[in-house]
C-alpha atoms as a PDB file:
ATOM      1  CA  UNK A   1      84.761 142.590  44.019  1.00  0.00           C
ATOM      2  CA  UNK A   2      85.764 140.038  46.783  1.00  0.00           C
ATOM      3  CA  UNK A   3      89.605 140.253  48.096  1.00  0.00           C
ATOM      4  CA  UNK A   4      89.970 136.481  48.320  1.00  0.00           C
ATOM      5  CA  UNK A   5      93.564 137.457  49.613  1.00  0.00           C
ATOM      6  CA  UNK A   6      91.970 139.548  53.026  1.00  0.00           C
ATOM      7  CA  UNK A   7      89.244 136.850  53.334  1.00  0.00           C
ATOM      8  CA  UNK A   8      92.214 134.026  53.652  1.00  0.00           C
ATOM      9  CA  UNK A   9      94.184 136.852  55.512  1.00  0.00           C
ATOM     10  CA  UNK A  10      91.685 136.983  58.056  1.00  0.00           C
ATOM     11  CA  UNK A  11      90.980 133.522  58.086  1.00  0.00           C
ATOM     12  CA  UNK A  12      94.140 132.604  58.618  1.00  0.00           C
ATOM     13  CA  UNK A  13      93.966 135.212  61.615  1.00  0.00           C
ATOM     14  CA  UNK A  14      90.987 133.457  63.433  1.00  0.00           C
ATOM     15  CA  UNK A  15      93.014 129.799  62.978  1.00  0.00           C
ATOM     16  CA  UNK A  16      96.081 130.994  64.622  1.00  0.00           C
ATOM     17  CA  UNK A  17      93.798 132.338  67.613  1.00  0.00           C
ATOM     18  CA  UNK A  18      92.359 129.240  67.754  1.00  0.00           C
ATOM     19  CA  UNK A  19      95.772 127.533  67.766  1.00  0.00           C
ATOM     20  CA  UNK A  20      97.128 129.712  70.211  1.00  0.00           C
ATOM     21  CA  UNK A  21      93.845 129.327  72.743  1.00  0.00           C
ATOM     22  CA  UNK A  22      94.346 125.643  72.168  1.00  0.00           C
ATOM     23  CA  UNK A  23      97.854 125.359  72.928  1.00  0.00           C
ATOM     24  CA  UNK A  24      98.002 127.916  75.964  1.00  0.00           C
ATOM     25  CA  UNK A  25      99.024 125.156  78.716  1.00  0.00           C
ATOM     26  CA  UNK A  26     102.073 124.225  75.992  1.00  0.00           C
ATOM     27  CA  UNK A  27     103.655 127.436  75.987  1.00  0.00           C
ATOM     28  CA  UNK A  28     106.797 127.592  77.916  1.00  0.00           C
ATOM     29  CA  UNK A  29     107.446 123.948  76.078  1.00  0.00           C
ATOM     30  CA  UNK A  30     109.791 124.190  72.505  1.00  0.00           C
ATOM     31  CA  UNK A  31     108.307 122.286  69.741  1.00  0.00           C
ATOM     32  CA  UNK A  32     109.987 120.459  66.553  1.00  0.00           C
ATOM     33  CA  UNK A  33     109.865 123.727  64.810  1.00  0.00           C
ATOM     34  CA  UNK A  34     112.113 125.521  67.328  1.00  0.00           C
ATOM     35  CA  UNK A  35     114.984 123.326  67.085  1.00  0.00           C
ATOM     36  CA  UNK A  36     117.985 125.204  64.939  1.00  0.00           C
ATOM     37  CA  UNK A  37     116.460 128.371  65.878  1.00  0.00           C
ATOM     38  CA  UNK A  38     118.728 131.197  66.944  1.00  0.00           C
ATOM     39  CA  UNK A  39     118.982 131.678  70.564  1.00  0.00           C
ATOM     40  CA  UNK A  40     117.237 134.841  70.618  1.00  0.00           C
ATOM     41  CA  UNK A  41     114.164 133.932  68.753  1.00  0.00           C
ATOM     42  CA  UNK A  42     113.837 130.944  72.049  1.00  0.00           C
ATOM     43  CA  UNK A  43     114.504 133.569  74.548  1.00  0.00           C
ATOM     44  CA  UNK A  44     111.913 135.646  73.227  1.00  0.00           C
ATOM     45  CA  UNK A  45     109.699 132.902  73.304  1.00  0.00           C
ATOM     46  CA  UNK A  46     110.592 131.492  76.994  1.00  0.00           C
ATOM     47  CA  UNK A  47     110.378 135.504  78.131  1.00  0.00           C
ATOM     48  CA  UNK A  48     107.177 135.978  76.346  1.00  0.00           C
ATOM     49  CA  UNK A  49     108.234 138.859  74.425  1.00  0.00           C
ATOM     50  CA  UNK A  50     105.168 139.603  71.698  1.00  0.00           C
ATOM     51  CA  UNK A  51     106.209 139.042  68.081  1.00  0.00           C
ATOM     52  CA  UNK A  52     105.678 141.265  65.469  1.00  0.00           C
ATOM     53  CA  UNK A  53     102.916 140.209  63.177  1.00  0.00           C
ATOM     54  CA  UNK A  54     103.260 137.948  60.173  1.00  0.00           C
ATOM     55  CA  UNK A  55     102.727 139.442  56.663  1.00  0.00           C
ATOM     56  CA  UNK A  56     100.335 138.218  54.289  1.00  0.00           C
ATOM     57  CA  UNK A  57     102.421 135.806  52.628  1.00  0.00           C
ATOM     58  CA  UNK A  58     104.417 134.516  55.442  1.00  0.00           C
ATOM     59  CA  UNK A  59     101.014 133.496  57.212  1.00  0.00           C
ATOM     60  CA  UNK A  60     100.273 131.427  53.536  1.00  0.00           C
ATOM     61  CA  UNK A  61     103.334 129.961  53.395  1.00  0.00           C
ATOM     62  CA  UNK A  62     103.294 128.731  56.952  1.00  0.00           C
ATOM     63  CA  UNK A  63      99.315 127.629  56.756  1.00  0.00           C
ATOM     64  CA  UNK A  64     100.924 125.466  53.289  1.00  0.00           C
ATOM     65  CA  UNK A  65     103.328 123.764  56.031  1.00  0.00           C
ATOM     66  CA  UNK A  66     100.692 122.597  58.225  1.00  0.00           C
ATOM     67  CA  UNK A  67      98.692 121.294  55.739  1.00  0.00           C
ATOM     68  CA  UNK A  68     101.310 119.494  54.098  1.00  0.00           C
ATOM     69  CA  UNK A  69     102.507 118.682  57.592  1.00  0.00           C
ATOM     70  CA  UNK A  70      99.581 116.986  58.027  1.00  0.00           C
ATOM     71  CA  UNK A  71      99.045 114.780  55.371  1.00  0.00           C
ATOM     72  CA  UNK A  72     102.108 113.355  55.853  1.00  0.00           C
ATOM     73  CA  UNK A  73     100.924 112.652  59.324  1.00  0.00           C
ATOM     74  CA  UNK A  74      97.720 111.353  57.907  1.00  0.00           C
ATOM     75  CA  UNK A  75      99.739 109.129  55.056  1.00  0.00           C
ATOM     76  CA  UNK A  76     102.032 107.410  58.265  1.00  0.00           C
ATOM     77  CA  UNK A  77      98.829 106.806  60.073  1.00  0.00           C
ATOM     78  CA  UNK A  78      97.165 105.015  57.059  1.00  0.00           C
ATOM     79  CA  UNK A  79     100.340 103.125  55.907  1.00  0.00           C
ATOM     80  CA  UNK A  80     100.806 101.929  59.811  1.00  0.00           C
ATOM     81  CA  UNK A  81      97.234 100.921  60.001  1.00  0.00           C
ATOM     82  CA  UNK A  82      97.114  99.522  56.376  1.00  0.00           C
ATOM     83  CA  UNK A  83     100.500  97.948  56.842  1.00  0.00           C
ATOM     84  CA  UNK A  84     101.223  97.145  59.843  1.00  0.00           C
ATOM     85  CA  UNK A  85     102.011  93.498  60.114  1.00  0.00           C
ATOM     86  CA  UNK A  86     103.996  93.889  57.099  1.00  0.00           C
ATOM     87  CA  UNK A  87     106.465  97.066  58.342  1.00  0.00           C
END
């Protein structure tokens, strides 16, 4: 039987690689998501002290933000481009 919840687990996996190899030159830099975040989850960060691993459904929940992240990015593109003389 398949384990559609290791497939996604490992898919999941391979896109945060991906995000990571894409975003290596951004690294010392805080993002949107940082801000209100203790101070020692940032100094971790700026010291580049390894996290521990997300669990299965922390890694869903967070892949759920970015998608819904980016439609909303996609929806303010399309309503500026659709709209924009009228904004």
């Amino acid at each position: 039987m398949l384990d559609l919840e290791r497939i996604y687990d490992v898919y999941l996996d391979k896109l945060q690689e991906k995000r990571e190899e894409d975003n290596k030159e951004y690294k010392e830099w805080f993002g949107g998501s940082s801000a209100g975040s203790c101070y020692k989850k940032q100094l971790y960060k700026i010291t580049d002290v390894e996290a521990a691993p997300f669990d299965t459904r922390t890694k869903r929940l967070l892949r759920l933000g970015t998608i819904v992240h980016k439609d909303f990015e996609d929806a303010i593109t399309y309503f500026e481009e659709e709209f924009k003389g009228e904004i």
